[in-house]
C-alpha atoms as a PDB file:
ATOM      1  CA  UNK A   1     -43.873 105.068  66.258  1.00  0.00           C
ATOM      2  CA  UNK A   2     -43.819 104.451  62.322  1.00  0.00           C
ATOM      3  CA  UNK A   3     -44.882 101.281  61.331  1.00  0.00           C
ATOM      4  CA  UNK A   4     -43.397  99.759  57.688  1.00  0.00           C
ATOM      5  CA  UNK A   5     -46.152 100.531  56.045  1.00  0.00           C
ATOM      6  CA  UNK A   6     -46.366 104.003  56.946  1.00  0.00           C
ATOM      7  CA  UNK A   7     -48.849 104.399  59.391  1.00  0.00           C
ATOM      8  CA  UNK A   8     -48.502 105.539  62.853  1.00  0.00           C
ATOM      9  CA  UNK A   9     -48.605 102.953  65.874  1.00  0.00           C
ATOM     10  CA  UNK A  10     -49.924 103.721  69.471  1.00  0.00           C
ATOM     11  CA  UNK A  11     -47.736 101.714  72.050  1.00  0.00           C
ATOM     12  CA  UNK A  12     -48.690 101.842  75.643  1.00  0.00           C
ATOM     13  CA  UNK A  13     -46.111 101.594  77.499  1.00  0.00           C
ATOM     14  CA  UNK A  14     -47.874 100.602  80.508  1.00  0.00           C
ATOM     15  CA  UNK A  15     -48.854  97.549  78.973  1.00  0.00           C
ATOM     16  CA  UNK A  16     -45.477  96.889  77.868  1.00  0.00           C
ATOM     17  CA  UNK A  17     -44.560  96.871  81.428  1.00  0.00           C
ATOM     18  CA  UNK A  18     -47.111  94.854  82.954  1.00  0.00           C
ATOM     19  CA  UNK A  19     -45.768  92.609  80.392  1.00  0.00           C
ATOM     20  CA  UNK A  20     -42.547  92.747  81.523  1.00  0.00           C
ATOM     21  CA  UNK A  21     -43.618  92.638  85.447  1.00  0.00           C
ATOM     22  CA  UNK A  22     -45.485  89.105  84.534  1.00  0.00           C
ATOM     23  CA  UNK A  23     -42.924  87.359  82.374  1.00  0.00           C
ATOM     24  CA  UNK A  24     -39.422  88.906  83.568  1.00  0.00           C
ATOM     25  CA  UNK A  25     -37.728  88.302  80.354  1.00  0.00           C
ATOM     26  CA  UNK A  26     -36.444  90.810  78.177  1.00  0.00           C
ATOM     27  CA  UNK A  27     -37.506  88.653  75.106  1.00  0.00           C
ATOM     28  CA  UNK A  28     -41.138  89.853  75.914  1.00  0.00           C
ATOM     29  CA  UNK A  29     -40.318  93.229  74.923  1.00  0.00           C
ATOM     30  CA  UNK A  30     -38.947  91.911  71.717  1.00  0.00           C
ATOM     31  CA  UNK A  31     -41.618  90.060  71.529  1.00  0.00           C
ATOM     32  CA  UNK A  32     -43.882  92.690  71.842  1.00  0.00           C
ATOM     33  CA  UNK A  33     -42.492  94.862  69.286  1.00  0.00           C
ATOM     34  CA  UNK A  34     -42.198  92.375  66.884  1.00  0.00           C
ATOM     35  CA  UNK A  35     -45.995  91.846  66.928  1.00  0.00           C
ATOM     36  CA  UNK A  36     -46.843  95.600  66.333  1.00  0.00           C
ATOM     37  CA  UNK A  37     -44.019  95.668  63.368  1.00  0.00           C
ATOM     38  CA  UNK A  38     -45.645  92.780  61.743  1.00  0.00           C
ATOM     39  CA  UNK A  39     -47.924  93.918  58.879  1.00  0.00           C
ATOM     40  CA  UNK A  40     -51.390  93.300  59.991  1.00  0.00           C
ATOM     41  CA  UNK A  41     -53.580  90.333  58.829  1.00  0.00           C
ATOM     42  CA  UNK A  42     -55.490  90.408  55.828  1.00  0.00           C
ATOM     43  CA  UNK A  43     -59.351  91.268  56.885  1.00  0.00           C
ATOM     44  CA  UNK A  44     -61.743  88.535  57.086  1.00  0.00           C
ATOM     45  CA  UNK A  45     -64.694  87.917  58.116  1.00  0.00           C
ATOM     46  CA  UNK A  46     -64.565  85.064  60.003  1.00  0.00           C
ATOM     47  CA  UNK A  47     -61.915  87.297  62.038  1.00  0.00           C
ATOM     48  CA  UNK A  48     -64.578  89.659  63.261  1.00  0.00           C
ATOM     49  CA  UNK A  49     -65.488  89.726  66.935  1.00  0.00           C
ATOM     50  CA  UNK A  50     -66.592  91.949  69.473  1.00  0.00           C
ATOM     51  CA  UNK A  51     -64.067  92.818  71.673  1.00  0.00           C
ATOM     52  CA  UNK A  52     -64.814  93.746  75.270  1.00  0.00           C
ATOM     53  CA  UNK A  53     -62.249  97.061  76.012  1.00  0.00           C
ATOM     54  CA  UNK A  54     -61.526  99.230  78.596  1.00  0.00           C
ATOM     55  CA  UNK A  55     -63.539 102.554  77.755  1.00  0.00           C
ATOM     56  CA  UNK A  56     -61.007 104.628  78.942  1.00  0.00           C
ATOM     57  CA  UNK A  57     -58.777 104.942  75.656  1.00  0.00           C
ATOM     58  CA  UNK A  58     -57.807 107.332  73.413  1.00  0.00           C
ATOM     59  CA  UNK A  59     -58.265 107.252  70.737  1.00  0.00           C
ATOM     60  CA  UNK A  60     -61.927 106.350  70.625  1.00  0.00           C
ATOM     61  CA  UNK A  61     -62.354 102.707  68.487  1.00  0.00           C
ATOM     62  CA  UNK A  62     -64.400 103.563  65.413  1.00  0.00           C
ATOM     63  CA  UNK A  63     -66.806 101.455  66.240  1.00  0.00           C
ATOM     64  CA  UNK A  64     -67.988 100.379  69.689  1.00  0.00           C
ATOM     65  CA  UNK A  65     -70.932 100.605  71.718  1.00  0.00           C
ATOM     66  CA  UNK A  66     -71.163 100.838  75.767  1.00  0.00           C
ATOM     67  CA  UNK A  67     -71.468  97.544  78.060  1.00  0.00           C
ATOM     68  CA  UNK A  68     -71.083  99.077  81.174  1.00  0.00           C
ATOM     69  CA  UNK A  69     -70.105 102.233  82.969  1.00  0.00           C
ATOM     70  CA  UNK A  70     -65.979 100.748  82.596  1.00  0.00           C
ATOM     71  CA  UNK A  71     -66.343  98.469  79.313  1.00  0.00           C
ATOM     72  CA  UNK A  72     -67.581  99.014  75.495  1.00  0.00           C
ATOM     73  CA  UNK A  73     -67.287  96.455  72.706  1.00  0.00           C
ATOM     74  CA  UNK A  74     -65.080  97.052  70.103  1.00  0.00           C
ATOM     75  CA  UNK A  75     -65.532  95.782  66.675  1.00  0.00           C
ATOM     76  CA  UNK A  76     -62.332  94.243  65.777  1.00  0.00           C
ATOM     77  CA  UNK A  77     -60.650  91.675  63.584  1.00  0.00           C
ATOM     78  CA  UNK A  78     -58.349  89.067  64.779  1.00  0.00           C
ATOM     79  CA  UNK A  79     -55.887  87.343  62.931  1.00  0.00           C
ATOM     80  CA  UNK A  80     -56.163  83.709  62.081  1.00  0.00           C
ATOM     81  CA  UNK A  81     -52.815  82.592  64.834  1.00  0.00           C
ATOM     82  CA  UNK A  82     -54.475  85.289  67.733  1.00  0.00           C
ATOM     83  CA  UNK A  83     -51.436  87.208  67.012  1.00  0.00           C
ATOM     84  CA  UNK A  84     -53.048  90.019  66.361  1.00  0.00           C
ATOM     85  CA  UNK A  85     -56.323  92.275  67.192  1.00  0.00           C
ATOM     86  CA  UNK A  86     -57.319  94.988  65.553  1.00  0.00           C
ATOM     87  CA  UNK A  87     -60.381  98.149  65.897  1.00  0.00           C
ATOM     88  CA  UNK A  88     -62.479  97.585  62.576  1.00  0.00           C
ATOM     89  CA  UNK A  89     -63.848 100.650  61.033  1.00  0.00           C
ATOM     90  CA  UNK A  90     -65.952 101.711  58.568  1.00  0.00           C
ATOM     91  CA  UNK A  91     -63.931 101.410  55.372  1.00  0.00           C
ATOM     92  CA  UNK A  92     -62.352  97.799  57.006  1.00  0.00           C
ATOM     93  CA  UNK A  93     -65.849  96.564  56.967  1.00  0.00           C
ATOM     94  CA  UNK A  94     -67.079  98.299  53.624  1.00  0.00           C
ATOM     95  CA  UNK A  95     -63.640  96.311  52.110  1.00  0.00           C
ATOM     96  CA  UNK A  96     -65.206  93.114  53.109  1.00  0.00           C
ATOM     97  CA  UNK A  97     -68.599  94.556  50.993  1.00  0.00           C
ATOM     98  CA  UNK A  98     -70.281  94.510  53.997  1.00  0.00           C
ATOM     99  CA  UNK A  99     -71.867  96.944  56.570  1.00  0.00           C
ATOM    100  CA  UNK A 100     -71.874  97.731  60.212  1.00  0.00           C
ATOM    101  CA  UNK A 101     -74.940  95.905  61.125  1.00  0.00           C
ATOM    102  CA  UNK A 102     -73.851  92.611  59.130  1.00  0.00           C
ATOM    103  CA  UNK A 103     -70.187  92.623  60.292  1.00  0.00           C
ATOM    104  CA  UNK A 104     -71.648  93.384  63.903  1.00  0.00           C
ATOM    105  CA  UNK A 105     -74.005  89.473  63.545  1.00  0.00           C
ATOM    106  CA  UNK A 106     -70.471  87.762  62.226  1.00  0.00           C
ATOM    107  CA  UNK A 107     -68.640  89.286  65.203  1.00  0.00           C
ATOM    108  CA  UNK A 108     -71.255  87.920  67.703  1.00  0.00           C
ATOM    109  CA  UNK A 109     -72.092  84.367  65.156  1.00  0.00           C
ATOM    110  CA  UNK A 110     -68.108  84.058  65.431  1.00  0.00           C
ATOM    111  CA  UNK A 111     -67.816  84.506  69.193  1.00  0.00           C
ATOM    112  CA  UNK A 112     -70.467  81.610  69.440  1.00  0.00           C
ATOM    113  CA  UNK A 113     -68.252  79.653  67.453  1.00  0.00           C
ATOM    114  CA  UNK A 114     -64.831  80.213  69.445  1.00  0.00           C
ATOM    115  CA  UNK A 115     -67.041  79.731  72.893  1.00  0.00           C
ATOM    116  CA  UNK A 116     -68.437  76.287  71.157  1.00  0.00           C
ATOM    117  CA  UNK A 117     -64.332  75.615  70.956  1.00  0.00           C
ATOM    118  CA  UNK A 118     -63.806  76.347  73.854  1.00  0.00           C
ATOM    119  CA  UNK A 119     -63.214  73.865  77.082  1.00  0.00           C
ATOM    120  CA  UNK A 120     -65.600  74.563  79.821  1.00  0.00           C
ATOM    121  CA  UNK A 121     -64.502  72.722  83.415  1.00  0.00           C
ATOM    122  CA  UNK A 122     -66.142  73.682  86.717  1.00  0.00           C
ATOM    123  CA  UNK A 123     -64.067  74.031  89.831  1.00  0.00           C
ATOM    124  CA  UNK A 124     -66.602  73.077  92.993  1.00  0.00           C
ATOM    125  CA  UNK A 125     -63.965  72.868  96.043  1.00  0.00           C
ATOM    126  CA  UNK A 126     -65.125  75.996  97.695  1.00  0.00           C
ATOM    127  CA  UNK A 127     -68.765  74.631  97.498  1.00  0.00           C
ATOM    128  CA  UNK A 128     -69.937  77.346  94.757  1.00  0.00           C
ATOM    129  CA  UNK A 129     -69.442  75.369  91.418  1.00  0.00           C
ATOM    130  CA  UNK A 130     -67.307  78.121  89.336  1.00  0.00           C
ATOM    131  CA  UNK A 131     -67.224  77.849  85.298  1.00  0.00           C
ATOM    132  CA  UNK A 132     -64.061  78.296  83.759  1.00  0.00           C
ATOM    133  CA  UNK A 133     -62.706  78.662  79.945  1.00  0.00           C
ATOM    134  CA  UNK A 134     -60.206  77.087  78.123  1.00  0.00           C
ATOM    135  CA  UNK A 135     -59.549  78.227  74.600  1.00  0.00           C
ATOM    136  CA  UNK A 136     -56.988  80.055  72.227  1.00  0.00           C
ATOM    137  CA  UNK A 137     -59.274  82.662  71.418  1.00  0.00           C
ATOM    138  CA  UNK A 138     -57.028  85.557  72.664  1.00  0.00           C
ATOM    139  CA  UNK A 139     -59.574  87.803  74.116  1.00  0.00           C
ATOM    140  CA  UNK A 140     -61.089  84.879  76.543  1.00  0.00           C
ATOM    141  CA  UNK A 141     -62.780  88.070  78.749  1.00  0.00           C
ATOM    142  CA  UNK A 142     -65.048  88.589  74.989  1.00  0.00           C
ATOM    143  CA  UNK A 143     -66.655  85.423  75.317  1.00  0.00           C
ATOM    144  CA  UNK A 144     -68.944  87.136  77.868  1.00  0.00           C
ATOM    145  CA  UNK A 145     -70.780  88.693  74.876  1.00  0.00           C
ATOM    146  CA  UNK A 146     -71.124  85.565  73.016  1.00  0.00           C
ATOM    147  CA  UNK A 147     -75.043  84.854  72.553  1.00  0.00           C
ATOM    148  CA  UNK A 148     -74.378  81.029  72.898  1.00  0.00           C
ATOM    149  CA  UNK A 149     -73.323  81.756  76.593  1.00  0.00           C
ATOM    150  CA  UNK A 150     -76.166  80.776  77.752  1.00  0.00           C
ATOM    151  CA  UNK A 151     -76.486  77.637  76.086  1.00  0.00           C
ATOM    152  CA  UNK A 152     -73.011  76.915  77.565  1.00  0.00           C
ATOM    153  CA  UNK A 153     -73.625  77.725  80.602  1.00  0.00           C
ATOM    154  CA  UNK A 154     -77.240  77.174  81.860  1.00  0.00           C
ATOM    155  CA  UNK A 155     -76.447  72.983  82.256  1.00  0.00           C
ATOM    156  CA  UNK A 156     -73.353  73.768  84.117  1.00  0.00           C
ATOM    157  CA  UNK A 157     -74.020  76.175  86.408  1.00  0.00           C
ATOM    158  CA  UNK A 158     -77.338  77.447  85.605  1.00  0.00           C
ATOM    159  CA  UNK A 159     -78.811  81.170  85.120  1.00  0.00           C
ATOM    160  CA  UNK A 160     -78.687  83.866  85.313  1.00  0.00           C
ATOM    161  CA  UNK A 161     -74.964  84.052  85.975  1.00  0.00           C
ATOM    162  CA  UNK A 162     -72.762  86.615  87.863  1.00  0.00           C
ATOM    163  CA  UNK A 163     -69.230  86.768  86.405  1.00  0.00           C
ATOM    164  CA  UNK A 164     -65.734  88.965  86.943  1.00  0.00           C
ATOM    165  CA  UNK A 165     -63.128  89.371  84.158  1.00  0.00           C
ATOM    166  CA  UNK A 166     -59.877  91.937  85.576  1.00  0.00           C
ATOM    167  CA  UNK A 167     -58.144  91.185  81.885  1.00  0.00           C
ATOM    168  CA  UNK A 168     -58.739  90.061  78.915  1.00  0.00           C
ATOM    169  CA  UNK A 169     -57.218  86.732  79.389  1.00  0.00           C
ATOM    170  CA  UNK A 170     -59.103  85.650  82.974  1.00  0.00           C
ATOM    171  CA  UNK A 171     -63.261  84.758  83.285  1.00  0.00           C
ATOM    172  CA  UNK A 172     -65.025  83.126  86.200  1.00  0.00           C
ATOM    173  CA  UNK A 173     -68.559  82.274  86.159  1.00  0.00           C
ATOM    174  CA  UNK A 174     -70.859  81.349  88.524  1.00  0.00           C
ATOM    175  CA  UNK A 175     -74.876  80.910  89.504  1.00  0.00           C
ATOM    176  CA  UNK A 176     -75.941  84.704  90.753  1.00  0.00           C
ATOM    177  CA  UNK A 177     -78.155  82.801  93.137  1.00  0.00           C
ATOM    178  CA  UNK A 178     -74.511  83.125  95.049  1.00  0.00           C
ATOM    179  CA  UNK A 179     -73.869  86.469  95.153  1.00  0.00           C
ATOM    180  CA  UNK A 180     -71.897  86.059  99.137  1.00  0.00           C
ATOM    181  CA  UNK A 181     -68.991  84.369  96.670  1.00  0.00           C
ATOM    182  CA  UNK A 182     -68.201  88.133  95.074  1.00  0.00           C
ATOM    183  CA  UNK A 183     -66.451  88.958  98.487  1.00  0.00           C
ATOM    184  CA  UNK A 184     -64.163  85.588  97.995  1.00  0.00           C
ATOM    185  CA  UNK A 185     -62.966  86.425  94.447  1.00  0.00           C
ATOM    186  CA  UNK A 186     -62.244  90.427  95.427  1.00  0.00           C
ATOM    187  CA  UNK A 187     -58.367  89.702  95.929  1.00  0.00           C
ATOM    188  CA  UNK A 188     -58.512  87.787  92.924  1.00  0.00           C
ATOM    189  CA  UNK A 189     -59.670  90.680  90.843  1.00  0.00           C
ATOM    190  CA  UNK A 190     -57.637  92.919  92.536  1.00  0.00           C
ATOM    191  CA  UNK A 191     -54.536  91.669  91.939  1.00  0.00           C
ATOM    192  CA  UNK A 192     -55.283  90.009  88.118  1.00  0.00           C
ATOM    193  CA  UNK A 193     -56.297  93.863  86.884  1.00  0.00           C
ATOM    194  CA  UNK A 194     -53.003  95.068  88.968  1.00  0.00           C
ATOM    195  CA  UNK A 195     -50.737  92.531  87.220  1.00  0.00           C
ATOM    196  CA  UNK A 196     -52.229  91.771  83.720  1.00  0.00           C
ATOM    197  CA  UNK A 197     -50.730  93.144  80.544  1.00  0.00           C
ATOM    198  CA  UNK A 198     -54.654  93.841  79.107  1.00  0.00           C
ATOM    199  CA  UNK A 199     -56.367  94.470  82.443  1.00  0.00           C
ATOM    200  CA  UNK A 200     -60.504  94.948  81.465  1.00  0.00           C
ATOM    201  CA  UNK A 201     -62.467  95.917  84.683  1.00  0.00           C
ATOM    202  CA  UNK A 202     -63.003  95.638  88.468  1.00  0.00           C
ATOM    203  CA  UNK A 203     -66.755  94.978  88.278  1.00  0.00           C
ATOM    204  CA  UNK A 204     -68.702  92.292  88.685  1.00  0.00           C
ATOM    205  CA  UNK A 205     -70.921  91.424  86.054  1.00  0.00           C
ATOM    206  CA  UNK A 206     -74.676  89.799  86.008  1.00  0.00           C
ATOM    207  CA  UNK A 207     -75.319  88.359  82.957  1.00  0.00           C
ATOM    208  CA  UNK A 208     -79.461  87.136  82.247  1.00  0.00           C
ATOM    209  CA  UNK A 209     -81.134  89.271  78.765  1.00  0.00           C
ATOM    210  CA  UNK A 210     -77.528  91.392  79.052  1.00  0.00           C
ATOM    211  CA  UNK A 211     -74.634  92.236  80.361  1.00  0.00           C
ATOM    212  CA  UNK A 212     -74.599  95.069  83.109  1.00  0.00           C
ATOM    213  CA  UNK A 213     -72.309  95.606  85.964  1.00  0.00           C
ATOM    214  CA  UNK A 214     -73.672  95.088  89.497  1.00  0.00           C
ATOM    215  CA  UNK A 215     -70.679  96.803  91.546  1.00  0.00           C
ATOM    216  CA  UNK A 216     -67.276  97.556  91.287  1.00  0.00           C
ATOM    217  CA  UNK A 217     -64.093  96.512  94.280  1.00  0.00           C
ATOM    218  CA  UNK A 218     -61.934  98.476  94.545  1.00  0.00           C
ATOM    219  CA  UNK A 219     -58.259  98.946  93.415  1.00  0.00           C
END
């Protein structure tokens, strides 16, 4: 598809139809295509974040570096309203008169600063307290990488942590010192990656020094 400017976009339409499936309203798909037709943000760098994505595209991001055997992080910019998120690369970041390794600390020192927005609540009623997110930020899934997490976390819920995010929208924490509660969040996972417009990954995730994936339910 040919963008106004030129360039060529890459539309998934599976996306487009999970989006569809969730909302049922054609005005999604206008929606949608409204976003991609809108020339992109101006680069900043307090837009830079690392992006958790699905490693399964194509093509490649130009910059991004592997998580776990499913997920990389991306190096992206996002625009100032959440509208829009977009794969930095070299020449993005060299425009900003940076490079790689100092746009890479303002992605993660930006991260820290949307989780610090953020609203953290704990839901207890199935006797495992579980740490939720609240925030605009539209990539909630990416706060996962932020190095403030544990700071966040720790007086909540303490740590290490284990933690499942099926999109990029949806994150549960909790203490990995109950790892029996995986098996009561599987359906939850199951269906959230089935249904989700930007599903991430089945795993579970144990989070301490790093981020690695413990296990995977499936499908």
């Amino acid at each position: 598809m040919a963008a106004p400017d030129g360039n060529t976009l890459m539309i998934s339409l599976q996306n487009l139809e999970r989006i569809y499936a969730s909302q049922r309203d054609p005005a999604a798909i206008t929606a949608y295509v409204d976003a991609l037709l809108t020339p992109a943000a101006p680069m900043s760098a307090d837009g830079l974040a690392w992006l958790l994505e699905p490693n399964s595209y194509e093509p490649e991001p130009p910059v991004r570096q592997p998580v776990t055997p499913r997920l990389d992080r991306v190096l992206a910019h996002v625009a100032p309203d959440g509208s829009q998120l977009t794969w930095v690369g070299n020449r993005d970041v060299e425009s900003l008169g940076m490079d790689v390794a100092a746009a890479s600390d303002r992605a993660y020192a930006n991260l820290d600063r949307e989780l610090r927005r953020a609203e953290a609540f704990i839901d207890d009623r199935t006797g495992v307290p579980v740490m939720m997110l609240e925030t605009a930020f539209p990539a909630k899934a990416s706060l996962l990488l932020a190095p403030a997490l544990r700071q966040i976390a720790a007086p909540r819920i303490g740590w290490p942590v284990l933690a499942i995010a099926p999109d990029r929208d949806f994150v549960l924490l909790w203490n990995a010192d109950f790892q029996d509660f995986v098996q009561r969040v599987s359906a939850v996972v199951a269906r959230e990656h089935r249904q989700a417009p930007y599903p991430l990954s089945l795993e579970v995730f144990h989070l301490d020094e790093d981020v690695r994936a413990l296990g995977e339910f499936t499908a």
